[in-house]
C-alpha atoms as a PDB file:
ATOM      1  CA  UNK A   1     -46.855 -28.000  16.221  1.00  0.00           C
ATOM      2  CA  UNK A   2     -46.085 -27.078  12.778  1.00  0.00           C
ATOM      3  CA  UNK A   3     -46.508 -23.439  13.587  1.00  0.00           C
ATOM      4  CA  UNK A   4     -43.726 -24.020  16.293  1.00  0.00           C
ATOM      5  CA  UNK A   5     -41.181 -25.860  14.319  1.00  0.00           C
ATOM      6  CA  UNK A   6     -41.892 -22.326  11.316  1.00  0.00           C
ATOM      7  CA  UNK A   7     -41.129 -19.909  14.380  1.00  0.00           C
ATOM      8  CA  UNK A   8     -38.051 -21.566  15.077  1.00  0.00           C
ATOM      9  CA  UNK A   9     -36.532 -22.512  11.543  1.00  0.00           C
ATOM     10  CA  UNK A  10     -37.339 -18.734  11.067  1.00  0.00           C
ATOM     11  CA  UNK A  11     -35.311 -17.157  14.145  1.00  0.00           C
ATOM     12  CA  UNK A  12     -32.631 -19.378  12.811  1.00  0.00           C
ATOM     13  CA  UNK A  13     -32.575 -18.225   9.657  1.00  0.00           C
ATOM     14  CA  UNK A  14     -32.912 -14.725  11.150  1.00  0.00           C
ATOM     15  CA  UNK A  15     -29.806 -14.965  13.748  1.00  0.00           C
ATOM     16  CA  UNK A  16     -27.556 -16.574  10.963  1.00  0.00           C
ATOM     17  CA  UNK A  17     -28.483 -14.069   8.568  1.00  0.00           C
ATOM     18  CA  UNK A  18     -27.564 -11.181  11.003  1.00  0.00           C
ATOM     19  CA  UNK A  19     -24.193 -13.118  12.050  1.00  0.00           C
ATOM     20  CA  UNK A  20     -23.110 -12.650   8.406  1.00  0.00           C
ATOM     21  CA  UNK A  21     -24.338  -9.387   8.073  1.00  0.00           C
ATOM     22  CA  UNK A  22     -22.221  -8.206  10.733  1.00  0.00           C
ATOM     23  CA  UNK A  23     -19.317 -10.004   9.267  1.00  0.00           C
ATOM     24  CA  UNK A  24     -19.504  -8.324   5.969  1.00  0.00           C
ATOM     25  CA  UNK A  25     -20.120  -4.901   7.437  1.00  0.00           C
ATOM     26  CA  UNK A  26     -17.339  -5.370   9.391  1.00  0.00           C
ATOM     27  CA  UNK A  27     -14.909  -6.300   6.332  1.00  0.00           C
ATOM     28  CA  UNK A  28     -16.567  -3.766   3.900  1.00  0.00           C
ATOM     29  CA  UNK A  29     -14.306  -1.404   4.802  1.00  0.00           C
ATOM     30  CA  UNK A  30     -11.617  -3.027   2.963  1.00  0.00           C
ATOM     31  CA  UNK A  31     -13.762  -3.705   0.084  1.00  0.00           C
ATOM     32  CA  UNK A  32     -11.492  -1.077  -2.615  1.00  0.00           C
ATOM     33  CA  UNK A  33      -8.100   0.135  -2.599  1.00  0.00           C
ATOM     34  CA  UNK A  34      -9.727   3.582  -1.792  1.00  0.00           C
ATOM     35  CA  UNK A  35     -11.776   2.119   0.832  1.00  0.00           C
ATOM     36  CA  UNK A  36      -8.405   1.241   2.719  1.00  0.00           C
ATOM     37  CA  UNK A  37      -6.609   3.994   2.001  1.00  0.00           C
ATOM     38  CA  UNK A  38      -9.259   5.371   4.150  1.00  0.00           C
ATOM     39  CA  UNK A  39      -8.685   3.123   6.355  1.00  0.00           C
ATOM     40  CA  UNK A  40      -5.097   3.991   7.025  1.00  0.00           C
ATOM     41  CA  UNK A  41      -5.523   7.664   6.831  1.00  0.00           C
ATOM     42  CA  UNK A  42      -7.847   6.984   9.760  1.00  0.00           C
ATOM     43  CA  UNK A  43      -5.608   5.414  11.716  1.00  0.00           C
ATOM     44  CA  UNK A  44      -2.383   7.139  11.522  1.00  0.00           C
ATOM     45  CA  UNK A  45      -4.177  11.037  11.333  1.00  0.00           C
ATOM     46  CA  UNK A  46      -7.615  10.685  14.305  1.00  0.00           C
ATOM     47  CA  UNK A  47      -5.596   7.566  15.971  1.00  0.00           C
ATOM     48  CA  UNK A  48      -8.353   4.919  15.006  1.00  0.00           C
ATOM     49  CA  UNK A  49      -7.508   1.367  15.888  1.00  0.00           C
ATOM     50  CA  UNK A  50     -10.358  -0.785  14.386  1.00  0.00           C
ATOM     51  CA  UNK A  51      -9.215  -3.062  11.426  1.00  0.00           C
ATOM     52  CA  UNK A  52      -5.576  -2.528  11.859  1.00  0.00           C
ATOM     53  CA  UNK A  53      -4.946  -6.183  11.743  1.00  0.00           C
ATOM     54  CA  UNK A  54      -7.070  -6.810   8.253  1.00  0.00           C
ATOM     55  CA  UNK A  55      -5.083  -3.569   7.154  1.00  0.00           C
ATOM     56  CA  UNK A  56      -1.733  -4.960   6.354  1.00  0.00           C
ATOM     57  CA  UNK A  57      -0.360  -7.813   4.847  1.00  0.00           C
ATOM     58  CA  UNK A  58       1.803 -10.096   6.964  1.00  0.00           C
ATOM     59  CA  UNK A  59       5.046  -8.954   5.163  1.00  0.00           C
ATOM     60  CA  UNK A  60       4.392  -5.443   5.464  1.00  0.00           C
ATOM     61  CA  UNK A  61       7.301  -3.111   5.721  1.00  0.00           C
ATOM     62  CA  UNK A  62       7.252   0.700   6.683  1.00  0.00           C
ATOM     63  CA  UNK A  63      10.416   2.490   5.317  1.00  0.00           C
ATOM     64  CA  UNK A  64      11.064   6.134   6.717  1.00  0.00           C
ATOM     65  CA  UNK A  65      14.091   8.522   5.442  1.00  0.00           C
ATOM     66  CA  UNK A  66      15.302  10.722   7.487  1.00  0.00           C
ATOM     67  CA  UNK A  67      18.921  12.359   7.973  1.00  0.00           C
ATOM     68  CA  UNK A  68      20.943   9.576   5.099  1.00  0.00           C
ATOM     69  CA  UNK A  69      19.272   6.865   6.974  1.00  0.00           C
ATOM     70  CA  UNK A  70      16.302   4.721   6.268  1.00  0.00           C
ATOM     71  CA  UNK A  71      14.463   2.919   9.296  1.00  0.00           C
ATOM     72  CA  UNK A  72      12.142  -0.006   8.656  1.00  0.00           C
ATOM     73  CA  UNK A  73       9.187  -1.267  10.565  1.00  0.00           C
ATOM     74  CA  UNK A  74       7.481  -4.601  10.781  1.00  0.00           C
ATOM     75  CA  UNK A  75       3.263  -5.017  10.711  1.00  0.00           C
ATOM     76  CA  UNK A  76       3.987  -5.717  14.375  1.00  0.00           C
ATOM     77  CA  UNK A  77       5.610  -2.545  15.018  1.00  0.00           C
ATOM     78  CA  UNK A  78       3.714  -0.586  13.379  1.00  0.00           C
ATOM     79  CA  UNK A  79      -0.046  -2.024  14.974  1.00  0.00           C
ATOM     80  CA  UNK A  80       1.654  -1.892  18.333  1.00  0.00           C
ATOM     81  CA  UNK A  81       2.726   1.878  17.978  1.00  0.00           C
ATOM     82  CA  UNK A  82      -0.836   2.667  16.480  1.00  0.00           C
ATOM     83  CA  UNK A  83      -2.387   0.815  19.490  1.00  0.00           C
ATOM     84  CA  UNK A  84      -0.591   2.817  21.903  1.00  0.00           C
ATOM     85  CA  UNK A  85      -1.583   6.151  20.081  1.00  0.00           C
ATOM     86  CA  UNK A  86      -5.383   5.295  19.710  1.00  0.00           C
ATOM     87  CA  UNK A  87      -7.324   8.580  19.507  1.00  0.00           C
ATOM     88  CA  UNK A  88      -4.747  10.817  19.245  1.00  0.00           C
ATOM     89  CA  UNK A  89      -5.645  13.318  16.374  1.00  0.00           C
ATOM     90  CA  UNK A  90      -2.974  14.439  14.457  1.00  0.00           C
ATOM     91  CA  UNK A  91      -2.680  18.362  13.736  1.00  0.00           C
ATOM     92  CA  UNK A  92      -2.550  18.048   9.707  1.00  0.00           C
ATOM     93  CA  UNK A  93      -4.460  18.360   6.678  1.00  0.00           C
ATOM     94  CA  UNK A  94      -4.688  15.412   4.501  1.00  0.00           C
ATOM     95  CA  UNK A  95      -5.382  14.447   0.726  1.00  0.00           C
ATOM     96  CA  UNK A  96      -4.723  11.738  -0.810  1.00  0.00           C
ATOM     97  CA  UNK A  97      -3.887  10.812  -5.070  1.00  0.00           C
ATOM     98  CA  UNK A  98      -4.209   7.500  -6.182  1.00  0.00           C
ATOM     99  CA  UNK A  99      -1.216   7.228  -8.781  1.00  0.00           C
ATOM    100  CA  UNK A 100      -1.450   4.006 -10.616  1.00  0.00           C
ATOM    101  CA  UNK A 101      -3.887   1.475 -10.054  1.00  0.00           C
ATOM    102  CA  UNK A 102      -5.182  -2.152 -11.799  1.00  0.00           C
ATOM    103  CA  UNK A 103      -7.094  -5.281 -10.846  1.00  0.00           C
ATOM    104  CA  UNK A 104      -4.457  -6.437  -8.318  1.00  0.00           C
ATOM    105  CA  UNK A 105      -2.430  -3.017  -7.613  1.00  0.00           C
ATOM    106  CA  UNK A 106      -2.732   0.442  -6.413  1.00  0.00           C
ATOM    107  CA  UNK A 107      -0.338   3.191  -5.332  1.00  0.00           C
ATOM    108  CA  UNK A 108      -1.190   6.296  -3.768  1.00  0.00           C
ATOM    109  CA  UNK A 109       0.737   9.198  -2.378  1.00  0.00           C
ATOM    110  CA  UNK A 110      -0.786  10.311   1.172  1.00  0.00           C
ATOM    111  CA  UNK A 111      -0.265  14.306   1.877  1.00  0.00           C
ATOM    112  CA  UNK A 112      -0.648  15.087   5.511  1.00  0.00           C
ATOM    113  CA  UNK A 113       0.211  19.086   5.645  1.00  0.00           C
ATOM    114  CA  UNK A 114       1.431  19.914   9.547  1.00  0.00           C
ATOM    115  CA  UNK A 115       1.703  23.374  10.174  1.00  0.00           C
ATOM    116  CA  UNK A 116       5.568  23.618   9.908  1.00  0.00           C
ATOM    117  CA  UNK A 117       6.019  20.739   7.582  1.00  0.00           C
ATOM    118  CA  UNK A 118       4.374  17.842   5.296  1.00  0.00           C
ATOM    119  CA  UNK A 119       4.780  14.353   5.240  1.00  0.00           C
ATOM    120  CA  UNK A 120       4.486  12.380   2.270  1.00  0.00           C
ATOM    121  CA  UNK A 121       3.556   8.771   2.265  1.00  0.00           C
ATOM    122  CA  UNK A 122       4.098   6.181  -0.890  1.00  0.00           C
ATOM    123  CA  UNK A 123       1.325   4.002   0.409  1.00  0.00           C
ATOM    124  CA  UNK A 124       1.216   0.460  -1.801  1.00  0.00           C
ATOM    125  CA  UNK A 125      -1.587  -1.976  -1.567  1.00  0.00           C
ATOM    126  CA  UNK A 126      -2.530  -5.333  -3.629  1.00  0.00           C
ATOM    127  CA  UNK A 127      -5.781  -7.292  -3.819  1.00  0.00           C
ATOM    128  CA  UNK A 128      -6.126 -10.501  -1.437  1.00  0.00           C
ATOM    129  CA  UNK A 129      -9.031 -12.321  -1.524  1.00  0.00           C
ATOM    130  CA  UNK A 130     -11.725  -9.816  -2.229  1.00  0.00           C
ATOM    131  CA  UNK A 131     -10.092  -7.176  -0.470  1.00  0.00           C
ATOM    132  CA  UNK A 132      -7.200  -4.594  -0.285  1.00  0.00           C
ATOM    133  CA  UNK A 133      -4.478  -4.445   1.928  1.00  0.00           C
ATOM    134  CA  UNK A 134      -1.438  -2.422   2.086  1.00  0.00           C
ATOM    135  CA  UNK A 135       2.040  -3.781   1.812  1.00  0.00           C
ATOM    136  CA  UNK A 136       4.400  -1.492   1.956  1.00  0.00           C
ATOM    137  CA  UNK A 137       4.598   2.692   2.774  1.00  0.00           C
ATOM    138  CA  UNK A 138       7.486   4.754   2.164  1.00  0.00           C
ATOM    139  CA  UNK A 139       7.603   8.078   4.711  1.00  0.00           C
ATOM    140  CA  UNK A 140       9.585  11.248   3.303  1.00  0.00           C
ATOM    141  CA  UNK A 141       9.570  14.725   4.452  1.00  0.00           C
ATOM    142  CA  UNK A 142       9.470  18.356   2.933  1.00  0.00           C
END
């Protein structure tokens, strides 16, 4: 009997320890500003869709110049336009520079060379919780 009752505190203890193993695997990705950059670079350049909700704050804003006009984008838009291009591989070459960062705050500047042009992205992201999320990119071209 007491062998019974071991064997099944010890599959519980074994099925909750896997649940929140999976859970932090799953959010590890987020874990450093770097982490999430890689995240994003991910997503916009090989069209991967996982995390995109964790990725961006809820007041995110996307601001893109082009021709004297600037064009904003909600988190909304933005998922929903990802979501619609999942997979699709970008033809570019990207780096990435972290400019400035600190406990709460990071900036980097995104490079993603096309063949007949580059687009820069100001890509800013602050600490929530005990991870990083992005709140706001700025698009420009060269």
């Amino acid at each position: 009997m007491r062998t019974c009752i071991k064997s099944i505190i010890a599959a519980i203890i074994v099925i909750t320890s896997s649940a929140f193993a999976n859970a932090a695997t799953t959010d590890k990705n987020l874990n450093t500003a770097e982490s999430t950059i890689h995240e994003y670079i991910d997503g916009i350049t090989l069209g991967r869709t996982e995390n995109l909700e964790e990725l961006f704050t809820e007041n995110f804003k996307r601001n893109t110049a082009g021709k004297g006009v600037v064009h904003s984008h909600t988190k909304a838009q933005i998922i929903n336009f990802l979501k619609q291009n999942k997979n699709l591989k970008q033809n570019c070459k990207t780096q990435y520079n972290v400019i400035e960062q600190s406990a709460q705050f990071a900036l980097a500047q995104i490079e993603m060379k096309y063949p007949d042009f580059t687009k820069v992205e100001y890509v800013q992201l602050c600490r929530e919780g005990n991870g990083w999320k992005i709140n706001q990119v700025t698009t420009t071209y060269r």
